[in-house]
Protein backbone atom coordinates (compact mmCIF):
# COMPACT_ATOMS: atom_id res chain seq x y z
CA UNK A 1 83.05 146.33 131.83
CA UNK A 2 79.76 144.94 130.11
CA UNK A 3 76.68 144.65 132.17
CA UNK A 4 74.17 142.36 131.34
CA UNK A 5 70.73 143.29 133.07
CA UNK A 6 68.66 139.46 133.92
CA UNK A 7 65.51 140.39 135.78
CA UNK A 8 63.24 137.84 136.87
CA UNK A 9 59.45 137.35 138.64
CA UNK A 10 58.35 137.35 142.16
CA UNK A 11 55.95 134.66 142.59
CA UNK A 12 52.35 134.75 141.95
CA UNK A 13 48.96 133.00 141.78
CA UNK A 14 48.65 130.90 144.98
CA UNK A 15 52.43 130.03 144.46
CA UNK A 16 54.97 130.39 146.93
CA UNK A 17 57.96 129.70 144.44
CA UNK A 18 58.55 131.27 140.70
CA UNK A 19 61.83 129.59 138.95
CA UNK A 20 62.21 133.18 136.94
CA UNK A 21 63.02 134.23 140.48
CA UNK A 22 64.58 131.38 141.87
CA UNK A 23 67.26 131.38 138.59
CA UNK A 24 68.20 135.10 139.51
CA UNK A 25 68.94 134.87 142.32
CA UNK A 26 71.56 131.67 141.86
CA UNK A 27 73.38 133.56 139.01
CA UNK A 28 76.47 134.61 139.71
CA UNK A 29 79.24 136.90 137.31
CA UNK A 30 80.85 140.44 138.44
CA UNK A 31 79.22 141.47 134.63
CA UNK A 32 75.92 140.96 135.97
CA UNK A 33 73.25 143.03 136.91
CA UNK A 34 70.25 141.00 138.55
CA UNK A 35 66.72 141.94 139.93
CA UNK A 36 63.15 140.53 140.72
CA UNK A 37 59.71 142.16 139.56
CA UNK A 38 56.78 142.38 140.98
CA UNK A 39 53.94 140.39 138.74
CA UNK A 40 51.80 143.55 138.54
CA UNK A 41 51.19 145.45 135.41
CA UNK A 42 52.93 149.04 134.76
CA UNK A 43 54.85 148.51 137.93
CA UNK A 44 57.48 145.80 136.48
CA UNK A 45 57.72 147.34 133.45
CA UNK A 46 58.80 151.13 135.08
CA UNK A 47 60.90 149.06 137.43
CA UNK A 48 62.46 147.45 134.30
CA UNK A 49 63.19 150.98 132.65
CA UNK A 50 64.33 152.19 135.80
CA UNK A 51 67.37 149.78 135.84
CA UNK A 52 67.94 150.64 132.28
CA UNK A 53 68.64 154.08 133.16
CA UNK A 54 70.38 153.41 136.44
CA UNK A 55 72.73 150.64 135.36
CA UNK A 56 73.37 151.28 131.08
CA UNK A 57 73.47 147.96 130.65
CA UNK A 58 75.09 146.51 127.37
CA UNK A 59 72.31 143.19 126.95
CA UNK A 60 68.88 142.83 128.86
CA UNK A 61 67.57 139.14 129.26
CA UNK A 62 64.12 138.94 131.12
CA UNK A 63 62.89 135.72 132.56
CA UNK A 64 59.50 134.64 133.09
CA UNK A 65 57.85 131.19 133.86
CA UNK A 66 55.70 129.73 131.27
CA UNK A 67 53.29 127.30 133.14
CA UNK A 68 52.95 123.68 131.15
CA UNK A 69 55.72 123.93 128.80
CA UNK A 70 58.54 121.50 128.86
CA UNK A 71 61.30 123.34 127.11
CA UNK A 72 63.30 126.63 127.76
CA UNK A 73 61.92 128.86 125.33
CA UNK A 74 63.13 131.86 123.29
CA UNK A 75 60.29 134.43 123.06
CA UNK A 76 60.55 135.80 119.62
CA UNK A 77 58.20 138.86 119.15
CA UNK A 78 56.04 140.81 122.05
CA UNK A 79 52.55 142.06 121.13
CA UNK A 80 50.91 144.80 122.09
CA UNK A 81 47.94 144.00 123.98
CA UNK A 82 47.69 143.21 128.07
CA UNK A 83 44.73 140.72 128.45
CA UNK A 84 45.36 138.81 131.82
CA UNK A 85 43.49 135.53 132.20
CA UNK A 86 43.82 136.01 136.61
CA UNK A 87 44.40 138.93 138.03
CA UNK A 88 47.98 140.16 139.06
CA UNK A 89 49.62 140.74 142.73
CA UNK A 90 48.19 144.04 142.94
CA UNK A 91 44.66 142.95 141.51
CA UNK A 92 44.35 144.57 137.88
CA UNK A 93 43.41 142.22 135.12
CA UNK A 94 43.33 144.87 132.40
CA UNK A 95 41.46 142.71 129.55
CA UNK A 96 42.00 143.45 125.65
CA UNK A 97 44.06 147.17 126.41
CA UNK A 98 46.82 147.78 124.56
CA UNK A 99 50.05 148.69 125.97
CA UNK A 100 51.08 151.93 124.35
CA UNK A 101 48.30 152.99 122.64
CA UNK A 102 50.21 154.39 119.92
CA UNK A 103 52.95 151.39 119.83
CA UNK A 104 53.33 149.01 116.79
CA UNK A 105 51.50 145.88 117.16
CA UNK A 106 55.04 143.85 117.79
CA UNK A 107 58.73 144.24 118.80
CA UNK A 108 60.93 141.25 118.36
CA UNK A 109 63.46 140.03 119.85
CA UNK A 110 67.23 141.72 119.39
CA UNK A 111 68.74 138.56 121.06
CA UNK A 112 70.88 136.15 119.16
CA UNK A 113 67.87 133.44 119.68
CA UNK A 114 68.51 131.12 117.28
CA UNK A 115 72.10 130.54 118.43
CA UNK A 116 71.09 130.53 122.47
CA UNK A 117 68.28 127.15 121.39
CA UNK A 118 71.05 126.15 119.49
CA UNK A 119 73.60 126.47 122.47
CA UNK A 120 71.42 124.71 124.73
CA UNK A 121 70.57 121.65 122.73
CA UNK A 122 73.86 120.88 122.25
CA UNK A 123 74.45 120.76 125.91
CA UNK A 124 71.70 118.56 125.79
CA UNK A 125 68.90 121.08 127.78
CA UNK A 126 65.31 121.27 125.92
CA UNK A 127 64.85 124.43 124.12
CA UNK A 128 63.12 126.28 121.74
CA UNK A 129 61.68 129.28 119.87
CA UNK A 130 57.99 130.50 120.42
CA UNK A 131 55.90 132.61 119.09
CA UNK A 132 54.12 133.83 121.76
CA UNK A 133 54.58 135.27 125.15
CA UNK A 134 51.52 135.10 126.16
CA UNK A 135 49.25 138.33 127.37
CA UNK A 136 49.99 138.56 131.01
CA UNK A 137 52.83 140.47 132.88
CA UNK A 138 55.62 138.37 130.81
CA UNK A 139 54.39 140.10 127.47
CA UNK A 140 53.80 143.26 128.76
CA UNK A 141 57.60 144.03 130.20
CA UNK A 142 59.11 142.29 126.52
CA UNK A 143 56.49 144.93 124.80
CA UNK A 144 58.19 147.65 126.70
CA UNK A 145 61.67 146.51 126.98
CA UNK A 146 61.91 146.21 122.82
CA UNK A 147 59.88 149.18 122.57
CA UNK A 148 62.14 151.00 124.91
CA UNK A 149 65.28 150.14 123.41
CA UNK A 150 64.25 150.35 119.59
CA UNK A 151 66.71 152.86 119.14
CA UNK A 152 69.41 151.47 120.25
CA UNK A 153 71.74 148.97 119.34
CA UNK A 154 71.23 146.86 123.13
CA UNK A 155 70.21 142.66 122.51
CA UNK A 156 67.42 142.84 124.63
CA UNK A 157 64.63 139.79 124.77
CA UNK A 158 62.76 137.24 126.76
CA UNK A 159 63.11 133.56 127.96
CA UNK A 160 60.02 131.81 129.59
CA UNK A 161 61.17 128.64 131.73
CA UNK A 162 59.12 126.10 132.87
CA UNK A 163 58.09 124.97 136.15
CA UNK A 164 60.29 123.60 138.70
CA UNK A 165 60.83 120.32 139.93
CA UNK A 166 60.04 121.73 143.17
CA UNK A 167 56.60 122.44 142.32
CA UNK A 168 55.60 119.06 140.91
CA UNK A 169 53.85 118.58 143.42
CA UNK A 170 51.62 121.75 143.92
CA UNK A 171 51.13 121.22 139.54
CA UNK A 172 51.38 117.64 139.33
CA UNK A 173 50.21 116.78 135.62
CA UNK A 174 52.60 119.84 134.23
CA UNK A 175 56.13 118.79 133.38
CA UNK A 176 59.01 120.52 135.23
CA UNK A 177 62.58 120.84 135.04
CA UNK A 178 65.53 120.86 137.05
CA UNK A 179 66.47 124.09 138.64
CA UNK A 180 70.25 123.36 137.94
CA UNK A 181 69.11 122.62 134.01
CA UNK A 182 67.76 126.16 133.64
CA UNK A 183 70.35 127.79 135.37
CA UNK A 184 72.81 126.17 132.78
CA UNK A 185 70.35 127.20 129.85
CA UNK A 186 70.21 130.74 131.54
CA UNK A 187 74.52 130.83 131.77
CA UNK A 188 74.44 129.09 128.31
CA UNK A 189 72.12 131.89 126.75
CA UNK A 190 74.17 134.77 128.65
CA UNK A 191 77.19 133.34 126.99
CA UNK A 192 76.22 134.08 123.92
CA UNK A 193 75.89 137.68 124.67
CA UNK A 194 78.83 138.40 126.39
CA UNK A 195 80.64 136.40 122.74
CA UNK A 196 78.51 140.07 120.90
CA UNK A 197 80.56 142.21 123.15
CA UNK A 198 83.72 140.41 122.82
């Protein structure tokens, strides 16, 4: 059988809850291989290549929570640079270092991103493609991941998710979704893999 790796994020940065997190841990599918990372820098990302090796699997979909936006998005290229804005769970807020020093500048995404937004708009969840994943612990395991697999022929990618409804509260002037809407945008995207190894 296929696996499909989905990591997602422990919380982080005075919050108790992180939907990454939260979305993992509600997916269900005996072709599924799930797991949580710590926010810290170098320690996700050998985590993340650790479950690589141990599991082989056929896809990798990372999740990650992109504070203030509105819309599931499709992260379609990974830089290479780590320049944290706070500092992570373990304290390091590396500031303009790059992440392999001799690395290309970018990796994009190998996922099937245009047909996942697609997927998802048509059962009516906001989506989109961005351009950016940012600089903190999000970019740095997508940098990795692609730059990992490069030579091999695995869809591997990331998918930032907003906040969730639960947290309206704690970020009350951001816009949230419904947990159950991401999880469908999250089965919806995984989908669409599992149709590349049909």
């Amino acid at each position: 059988m296929s696996i499909i790796l989905v990591t997602g994020f422990e919380a982080f940065d005075k919050s108790a809850l992180n939907p990454s997190g939260e979305i993992v841990k509600a997916l269900k599918g005996d072709d599924l291989v799930t797991a949580i990372l710590p926010v810290v820098f170098g320690q996700a990302s050998s985590q993340l290549r650790e479950l690589i090796d141990l599991h082989k699997p056929s896809a990798v979909l990372c999740l990650g929570l992109a504070v203030g936006r509105s819309e599931i998005t499709l992260e379609r290229i990974a830089i290479n640079v780590d320049n944290a804005r706070i500092a992570d769970n373990a304290g390091n807020q590396p500031l303009e270092q790059r992440i392999i020093a001799d690395g290309p500048d970018g990796h994009f995404s190998t996922l099937p991103i245009e047909k996942m937004v697609t997927a998802m708009k048509a059962a009516g969840i906001p989506a989109s493609i961005s351009l950016s994943a940012g600089t903190y612990v999000c970019n740095h395991i997508f940098y990795v991941l692609q730059d990992y697999l490069k030579e091999s022929n695995i869809p591997s990618g990331f998918m930032h998710v907003p906040l969730m409804d639960e947290q309206h509260k704690e970020y009350p002037n951001l816009p949230t979704m419904p947990m159950r809407q991401m999880i469908a945008g999250v089965e919806i995207a995984l989908d669409q893999l599992r149709r590349l190894s049909a």
